[in-house]
Protein backbone atom coordinates (compact mmCIF):
# COMPACT_ATOMS: atom_id res chain seq x y z
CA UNK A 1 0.00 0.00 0.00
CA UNK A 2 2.78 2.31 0.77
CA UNK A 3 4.61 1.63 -2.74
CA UNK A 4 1.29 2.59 -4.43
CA UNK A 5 1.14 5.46 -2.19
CA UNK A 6 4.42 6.75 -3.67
CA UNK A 7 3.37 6.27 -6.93
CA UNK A 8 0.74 8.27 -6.76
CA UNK A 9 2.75 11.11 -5.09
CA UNK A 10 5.54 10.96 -7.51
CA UNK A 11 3.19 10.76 -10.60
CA UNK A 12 1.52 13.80 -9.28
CA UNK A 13 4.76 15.70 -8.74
CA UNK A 14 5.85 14.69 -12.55
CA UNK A 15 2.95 15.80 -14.09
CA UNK A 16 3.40 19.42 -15.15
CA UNK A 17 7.37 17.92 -16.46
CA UNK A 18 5.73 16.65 -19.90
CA UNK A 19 3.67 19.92 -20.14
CA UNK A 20 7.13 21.88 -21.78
CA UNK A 21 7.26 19.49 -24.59
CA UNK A 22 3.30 19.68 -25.32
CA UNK A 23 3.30 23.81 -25.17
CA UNK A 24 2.48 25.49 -28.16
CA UNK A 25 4.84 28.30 -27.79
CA UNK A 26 8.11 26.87 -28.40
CA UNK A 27 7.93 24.33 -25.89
CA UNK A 28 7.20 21.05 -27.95
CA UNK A 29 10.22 18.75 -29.02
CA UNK A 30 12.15 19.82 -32.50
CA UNK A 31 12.38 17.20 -35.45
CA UNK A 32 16.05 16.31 -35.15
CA UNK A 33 16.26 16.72 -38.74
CA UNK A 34 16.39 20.45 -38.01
CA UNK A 35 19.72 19.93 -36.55
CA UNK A 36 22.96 19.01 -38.40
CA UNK A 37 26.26 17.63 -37.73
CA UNK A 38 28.50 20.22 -39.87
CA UNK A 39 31.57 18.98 -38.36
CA UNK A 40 33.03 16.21 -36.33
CA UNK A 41 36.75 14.68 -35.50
CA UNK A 42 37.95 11.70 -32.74
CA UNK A 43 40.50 13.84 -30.75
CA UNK A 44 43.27 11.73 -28.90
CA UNK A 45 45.20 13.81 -26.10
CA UNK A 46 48.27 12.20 -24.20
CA UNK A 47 48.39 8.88 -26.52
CA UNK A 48 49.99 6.01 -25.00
CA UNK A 49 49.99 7.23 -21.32
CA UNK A 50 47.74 6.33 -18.12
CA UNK A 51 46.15 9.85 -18.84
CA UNK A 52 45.10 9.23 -22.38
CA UNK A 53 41.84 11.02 -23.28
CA UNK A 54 39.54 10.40 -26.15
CA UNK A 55 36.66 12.25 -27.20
CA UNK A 56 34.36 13.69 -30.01
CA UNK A 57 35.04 17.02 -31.19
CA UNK A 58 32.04 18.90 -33.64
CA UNK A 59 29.87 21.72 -34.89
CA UNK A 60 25.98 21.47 -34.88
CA UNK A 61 23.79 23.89 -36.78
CA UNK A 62 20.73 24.24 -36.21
CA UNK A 63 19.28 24.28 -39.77
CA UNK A 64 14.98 24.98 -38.75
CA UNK A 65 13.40 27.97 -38.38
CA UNK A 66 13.27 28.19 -34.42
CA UNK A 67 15.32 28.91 -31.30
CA UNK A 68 15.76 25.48 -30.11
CA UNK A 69 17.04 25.66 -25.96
CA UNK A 70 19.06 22.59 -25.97
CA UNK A 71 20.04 19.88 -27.97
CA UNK A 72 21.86 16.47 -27.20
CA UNK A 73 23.76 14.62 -29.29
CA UNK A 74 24.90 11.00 -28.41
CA UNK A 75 27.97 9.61 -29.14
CA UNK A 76 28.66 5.53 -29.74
CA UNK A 77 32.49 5.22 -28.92
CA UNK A 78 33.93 2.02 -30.79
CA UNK A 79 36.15 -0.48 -30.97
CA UNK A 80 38.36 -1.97 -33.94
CA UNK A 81 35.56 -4.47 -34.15
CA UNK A 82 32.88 -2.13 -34.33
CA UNK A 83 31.91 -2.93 -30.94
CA UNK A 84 30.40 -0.68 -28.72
CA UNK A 85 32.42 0.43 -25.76
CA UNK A 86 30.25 3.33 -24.23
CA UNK A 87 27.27 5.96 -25.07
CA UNK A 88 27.34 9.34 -24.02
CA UNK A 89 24.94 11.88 -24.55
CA UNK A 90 26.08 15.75 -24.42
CA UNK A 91 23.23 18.85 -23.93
CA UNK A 92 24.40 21.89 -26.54
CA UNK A 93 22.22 24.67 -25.05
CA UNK A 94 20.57 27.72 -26.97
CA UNK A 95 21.30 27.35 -30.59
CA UNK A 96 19.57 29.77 -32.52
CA UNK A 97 18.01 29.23 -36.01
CA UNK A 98 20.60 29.40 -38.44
CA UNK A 99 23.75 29.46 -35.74
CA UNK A 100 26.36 26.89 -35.69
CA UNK A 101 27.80 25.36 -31.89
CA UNK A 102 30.86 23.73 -31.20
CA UNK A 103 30.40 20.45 -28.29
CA UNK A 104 32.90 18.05 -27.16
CA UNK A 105 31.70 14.55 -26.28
CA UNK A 106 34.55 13.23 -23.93
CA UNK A 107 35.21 9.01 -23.73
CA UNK A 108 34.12 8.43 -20.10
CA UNK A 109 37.41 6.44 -19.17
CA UNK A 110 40.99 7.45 -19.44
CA UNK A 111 44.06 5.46 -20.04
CA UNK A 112 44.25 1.79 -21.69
CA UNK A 113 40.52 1.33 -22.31
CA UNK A 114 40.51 5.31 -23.83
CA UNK A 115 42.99 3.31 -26.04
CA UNK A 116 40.70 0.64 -27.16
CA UNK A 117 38.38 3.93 -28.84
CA UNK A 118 39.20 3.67 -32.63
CA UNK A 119 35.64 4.95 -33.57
CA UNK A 120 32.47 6.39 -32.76
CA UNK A 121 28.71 7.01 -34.46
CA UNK A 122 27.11 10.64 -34.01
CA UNK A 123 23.21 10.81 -33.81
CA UNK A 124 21.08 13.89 -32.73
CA UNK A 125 18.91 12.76 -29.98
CA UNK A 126 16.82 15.61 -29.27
CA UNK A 127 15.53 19.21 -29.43
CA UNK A 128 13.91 21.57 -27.22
């Protein structure tokens, strides 16, 4: 009884969340095809040591005709196999219509398994 008396509570506290992508004024989610990957690079930093770093280096644009508040982009790092070794997503706040942002996507481990990155997929998640 108490479980369903938290899941009341919390669905009641939750409610209004979903309301900013249902708003008419600028508030519902953007078609990710309004948003564009202009650029994108796998930066290495401090190969071959215990402090190696990986990540995903880019440009977005957003390429619709509204302000869009944030955007996330997920990275798929890979291996030489092709082989999924982590997802990240990254937000890229306010990008105006027409503007172009830089974001960095970093590998979430350092070192040998930053080693084992030899690839990685872009996707736009989202739009807001």
């Amino acid at each position: 009884m108490k479980r369903r008396a938290f899941l009341v509570s919390l669905l009641a506290a939750t409610a209004g969340c979903l309301d900013r992508f249902s708003e008419d004024e600028g508030g519902d989610p953007i078609d990710p095809e309004d948003v564009a990957i202009t650029y994108d690079e796998l930066v290495r930093e401090d190969a071959g040591t215990d402090d190696e770093r990986v990540y995903v280096w880019g440009v977005v644009r957003n390429e619709g005709d509204r302000e869009m508040s944030l955007v996330e982009i997920r990275a798929i790092f890979l291996d030489d196999d092709g082989e999924e070794l982590d997802r990240v997503i990254e937000a890229v706040p306010d990008v105006t219509s027409g503007d172009e942002w830089e974001f960095e996507i970093e590998f979430p481990d350092f070192g040998a398994r930053a080693r084992r990155v030899a690839g990685y997929d872009l996707e736009i998640v989202t739009g807001v």
